[in-house]
Structure formats: structure tokens, C-alpha cells
N, C-alpha and C. Protein backbone atom coordinates (compact mmCIF):
# COMPACT_ATOMS: atom_id res chain seq x y z
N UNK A 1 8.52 0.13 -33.11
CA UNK A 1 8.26 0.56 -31.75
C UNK A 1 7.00 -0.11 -31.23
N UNK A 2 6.87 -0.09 -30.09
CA UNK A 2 5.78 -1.46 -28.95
C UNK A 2 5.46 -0.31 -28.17
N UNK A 3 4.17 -0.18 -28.11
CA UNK A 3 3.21 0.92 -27.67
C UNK A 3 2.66 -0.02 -26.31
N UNK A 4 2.51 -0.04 -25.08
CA UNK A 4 2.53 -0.53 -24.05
C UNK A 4 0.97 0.17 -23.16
N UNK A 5 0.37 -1.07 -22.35
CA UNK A 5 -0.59 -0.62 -21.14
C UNK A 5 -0.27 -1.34 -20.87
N UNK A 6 0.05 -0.72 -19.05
CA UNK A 6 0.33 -1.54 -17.51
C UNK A 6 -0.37 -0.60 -16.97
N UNK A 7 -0.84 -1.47 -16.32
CA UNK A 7 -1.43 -1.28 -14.83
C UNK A 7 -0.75 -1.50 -13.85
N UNK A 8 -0.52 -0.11 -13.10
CA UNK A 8 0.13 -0.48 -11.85
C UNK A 8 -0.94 -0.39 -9.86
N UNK A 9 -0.07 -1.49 -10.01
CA UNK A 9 -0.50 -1.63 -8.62
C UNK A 9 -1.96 -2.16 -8.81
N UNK A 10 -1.94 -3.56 -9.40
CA UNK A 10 -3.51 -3.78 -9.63
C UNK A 10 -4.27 -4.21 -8.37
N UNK A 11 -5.49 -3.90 -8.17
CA UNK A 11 -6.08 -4.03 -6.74
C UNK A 11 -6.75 -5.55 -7.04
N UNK A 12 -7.40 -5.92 -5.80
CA UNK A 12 -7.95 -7.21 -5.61
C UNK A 12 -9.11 -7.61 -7.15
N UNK A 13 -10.23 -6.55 -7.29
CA UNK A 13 -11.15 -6.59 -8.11
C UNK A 13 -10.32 -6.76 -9.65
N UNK A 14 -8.89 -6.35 -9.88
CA UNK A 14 -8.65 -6.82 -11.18
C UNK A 14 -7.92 -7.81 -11.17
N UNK A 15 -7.15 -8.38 -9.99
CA UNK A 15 -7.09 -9.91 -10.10
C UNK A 15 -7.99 -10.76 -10.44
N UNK A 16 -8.83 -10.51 -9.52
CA UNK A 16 -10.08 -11.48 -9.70
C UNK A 16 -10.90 -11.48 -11.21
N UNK A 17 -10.71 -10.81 -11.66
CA UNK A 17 -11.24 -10.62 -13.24
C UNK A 17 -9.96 -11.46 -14.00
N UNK A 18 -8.67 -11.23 -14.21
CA UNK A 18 -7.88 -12.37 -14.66
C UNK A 18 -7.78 -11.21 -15.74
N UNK A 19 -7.31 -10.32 -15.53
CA UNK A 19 -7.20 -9.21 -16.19
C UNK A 19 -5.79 -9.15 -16.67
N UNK A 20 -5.06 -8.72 -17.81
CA UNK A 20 -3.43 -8.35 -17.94
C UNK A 20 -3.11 -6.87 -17.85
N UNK A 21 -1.92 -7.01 -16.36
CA UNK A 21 -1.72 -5.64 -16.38
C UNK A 21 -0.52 -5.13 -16.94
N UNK A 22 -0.33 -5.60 -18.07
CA UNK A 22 0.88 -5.33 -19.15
C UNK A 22 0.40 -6.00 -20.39
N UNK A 23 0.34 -4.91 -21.24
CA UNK A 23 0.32 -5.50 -22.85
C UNK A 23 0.84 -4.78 -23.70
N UNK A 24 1.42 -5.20 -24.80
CA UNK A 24 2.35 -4.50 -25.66
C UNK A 24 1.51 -4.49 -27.16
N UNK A 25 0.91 -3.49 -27.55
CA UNK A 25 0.46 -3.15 -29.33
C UNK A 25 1.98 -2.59 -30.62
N UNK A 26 0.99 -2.67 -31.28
CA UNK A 26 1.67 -2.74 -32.08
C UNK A 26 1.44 -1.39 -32.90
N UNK A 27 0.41 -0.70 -32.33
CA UNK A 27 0.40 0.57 -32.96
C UNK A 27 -0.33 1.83 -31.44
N UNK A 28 -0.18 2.91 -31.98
CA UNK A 28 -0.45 4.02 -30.59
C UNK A 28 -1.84 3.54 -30.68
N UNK A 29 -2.70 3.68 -31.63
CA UNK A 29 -4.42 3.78 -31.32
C UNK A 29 -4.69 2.50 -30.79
N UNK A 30 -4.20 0.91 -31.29
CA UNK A 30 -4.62 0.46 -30.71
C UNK A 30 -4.41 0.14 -29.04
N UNK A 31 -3.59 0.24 -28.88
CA UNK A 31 -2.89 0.60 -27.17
C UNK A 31 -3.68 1.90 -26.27
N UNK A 32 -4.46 3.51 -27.20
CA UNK A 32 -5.20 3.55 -26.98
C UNK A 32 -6.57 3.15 -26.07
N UNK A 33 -6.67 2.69 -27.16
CA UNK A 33 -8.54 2.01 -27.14
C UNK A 33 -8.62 0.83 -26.59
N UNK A 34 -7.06 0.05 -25.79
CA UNK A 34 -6.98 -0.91 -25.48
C UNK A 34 -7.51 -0.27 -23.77
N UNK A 35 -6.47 0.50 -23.49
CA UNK A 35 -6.13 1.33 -22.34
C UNK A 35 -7.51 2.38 -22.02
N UNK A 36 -8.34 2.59 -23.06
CA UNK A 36 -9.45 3.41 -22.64
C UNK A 36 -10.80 2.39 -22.25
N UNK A 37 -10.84 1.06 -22.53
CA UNK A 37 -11.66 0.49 -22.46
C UNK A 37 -11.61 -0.38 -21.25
N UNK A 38 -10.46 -0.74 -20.75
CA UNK A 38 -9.79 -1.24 -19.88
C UNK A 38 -9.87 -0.09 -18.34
N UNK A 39 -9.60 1.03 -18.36
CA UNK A 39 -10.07 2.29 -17.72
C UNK A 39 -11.55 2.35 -17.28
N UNK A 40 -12.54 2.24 -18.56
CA UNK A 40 -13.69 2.33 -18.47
C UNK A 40 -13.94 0.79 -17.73
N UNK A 41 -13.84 -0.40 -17.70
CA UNK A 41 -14.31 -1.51 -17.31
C UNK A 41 -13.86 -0.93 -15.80
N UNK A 42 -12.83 -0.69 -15.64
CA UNK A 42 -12.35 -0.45 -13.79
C UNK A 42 -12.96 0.40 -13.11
N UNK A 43 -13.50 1.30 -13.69
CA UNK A 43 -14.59 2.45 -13.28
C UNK A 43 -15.54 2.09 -13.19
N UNK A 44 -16.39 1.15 -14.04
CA UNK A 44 -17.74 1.22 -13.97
C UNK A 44 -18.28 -0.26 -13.22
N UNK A 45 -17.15 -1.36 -13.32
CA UNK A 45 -17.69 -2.61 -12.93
C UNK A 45 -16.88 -2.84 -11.57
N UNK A 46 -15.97 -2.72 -11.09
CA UNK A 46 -15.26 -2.71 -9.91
C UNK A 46 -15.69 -2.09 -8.54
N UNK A 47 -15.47 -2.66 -7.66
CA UNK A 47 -16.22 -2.34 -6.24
C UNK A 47 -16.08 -1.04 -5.41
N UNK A 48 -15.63 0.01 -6.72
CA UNK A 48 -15.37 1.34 -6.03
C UNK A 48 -14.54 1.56 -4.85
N UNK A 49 -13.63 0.44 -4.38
CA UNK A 49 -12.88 0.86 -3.55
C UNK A 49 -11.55 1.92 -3.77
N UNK A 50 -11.74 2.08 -4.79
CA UNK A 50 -10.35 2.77 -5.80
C UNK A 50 -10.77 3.68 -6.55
N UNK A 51 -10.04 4.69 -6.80
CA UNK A 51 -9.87 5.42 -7.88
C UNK A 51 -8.77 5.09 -9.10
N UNK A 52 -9.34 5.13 -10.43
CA UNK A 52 -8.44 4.73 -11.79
C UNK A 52 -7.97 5.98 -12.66
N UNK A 53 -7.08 6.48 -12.76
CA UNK A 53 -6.54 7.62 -13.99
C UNK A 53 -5.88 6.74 -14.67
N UNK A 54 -5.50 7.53 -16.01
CA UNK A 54 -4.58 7.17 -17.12
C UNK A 54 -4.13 8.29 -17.21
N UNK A 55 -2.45 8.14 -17.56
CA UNK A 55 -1.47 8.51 -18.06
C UNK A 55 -1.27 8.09 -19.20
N UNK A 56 -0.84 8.84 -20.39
CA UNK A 56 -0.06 8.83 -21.44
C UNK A 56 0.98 9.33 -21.87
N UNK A 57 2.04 8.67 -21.85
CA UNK A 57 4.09 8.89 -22.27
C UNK A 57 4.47 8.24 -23.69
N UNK A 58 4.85 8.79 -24.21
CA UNK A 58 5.71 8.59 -25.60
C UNK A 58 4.66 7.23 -26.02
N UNK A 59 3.32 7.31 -26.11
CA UNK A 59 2.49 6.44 -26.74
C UNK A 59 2.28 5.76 -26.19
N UNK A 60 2.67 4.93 -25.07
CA UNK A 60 2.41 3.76 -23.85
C UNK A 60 1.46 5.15 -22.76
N UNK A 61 0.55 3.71 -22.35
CA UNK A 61 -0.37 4.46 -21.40
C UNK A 61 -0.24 3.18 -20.03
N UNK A 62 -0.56 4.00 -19.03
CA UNK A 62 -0.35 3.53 -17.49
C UNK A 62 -1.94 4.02 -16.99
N UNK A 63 -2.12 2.53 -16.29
CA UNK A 63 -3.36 3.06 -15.48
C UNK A 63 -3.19 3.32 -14.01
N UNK A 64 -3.34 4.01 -13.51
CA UNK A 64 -2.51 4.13 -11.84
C UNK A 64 -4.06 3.41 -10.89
N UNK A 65 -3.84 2.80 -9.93
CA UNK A 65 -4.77 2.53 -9.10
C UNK A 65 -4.39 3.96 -7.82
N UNK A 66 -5.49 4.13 -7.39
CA UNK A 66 -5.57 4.98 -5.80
C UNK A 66 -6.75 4.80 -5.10
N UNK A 67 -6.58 4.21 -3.93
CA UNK A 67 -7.51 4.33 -2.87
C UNK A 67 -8.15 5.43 -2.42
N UNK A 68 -9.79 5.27 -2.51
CA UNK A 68 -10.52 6.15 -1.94
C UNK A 68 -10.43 6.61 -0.39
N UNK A 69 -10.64 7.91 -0.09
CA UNK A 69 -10.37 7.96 1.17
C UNK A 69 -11.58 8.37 1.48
């Protein structure tokens, strides 16, 4: 089984980083810690025009983008 992070709906600031918003592990933790670090970079270095959550489903994690209002 292929433990998965996508990012959906990636905004301008993670294009421009050259970022992948799909990757497939090979185990849950590392997909994890792939997906928590990846979370944390969009939060802390990105131009705050957005809000970032994570979701986690049957071991694949999704990062959702949402615009601040």
C-alpha cells in the first residue's frame, strides 16, 4: 500500500517554491512527517494570504488551501 500527500488547490506562493503537490511514501509515518513539515513550511514562510489544514484518510494526508477573509 502507497501512503499519499496532495495538496489541493495549490496557491501562487507554492508554485513559486517548485513545491510537489502529490507524493506517494512508502510507509504511513513517513507520509506523515512528509505532510507535517510541508504544512509547517506553508504556515510559517508563505505570504499569509491563505489558510493551510491537514486532513488524514486511510493513511494519505491532504493539505487543503483556504483563503483568508
Amino acid at each position: 500500500m502507497m501512503y499519499k500527500v496532495k495538496v489541493t488547490s495549490p496557491c501562487s506562493c507554492f508554485v513559486k517554491n517548485g513545491l510537489n503537490d502529490f507524493q506517494d511514501f512508502s510507509t504511513k509515518e513517513e507520509a506523515k512527517k512528509e505532510a507535517q513539515s510541508l504544512l509547517h513550511t506553508m504556515q510559517t514562510t508563505f505570504c499569509a494570504k491563505h489558510e493551510f489544514s491537514m486532513l488524514e484518510q486511510f493513511g494519505s494526508f491532504t493539505i487543503m488551501t483556504k483563503s483568508r477573509r
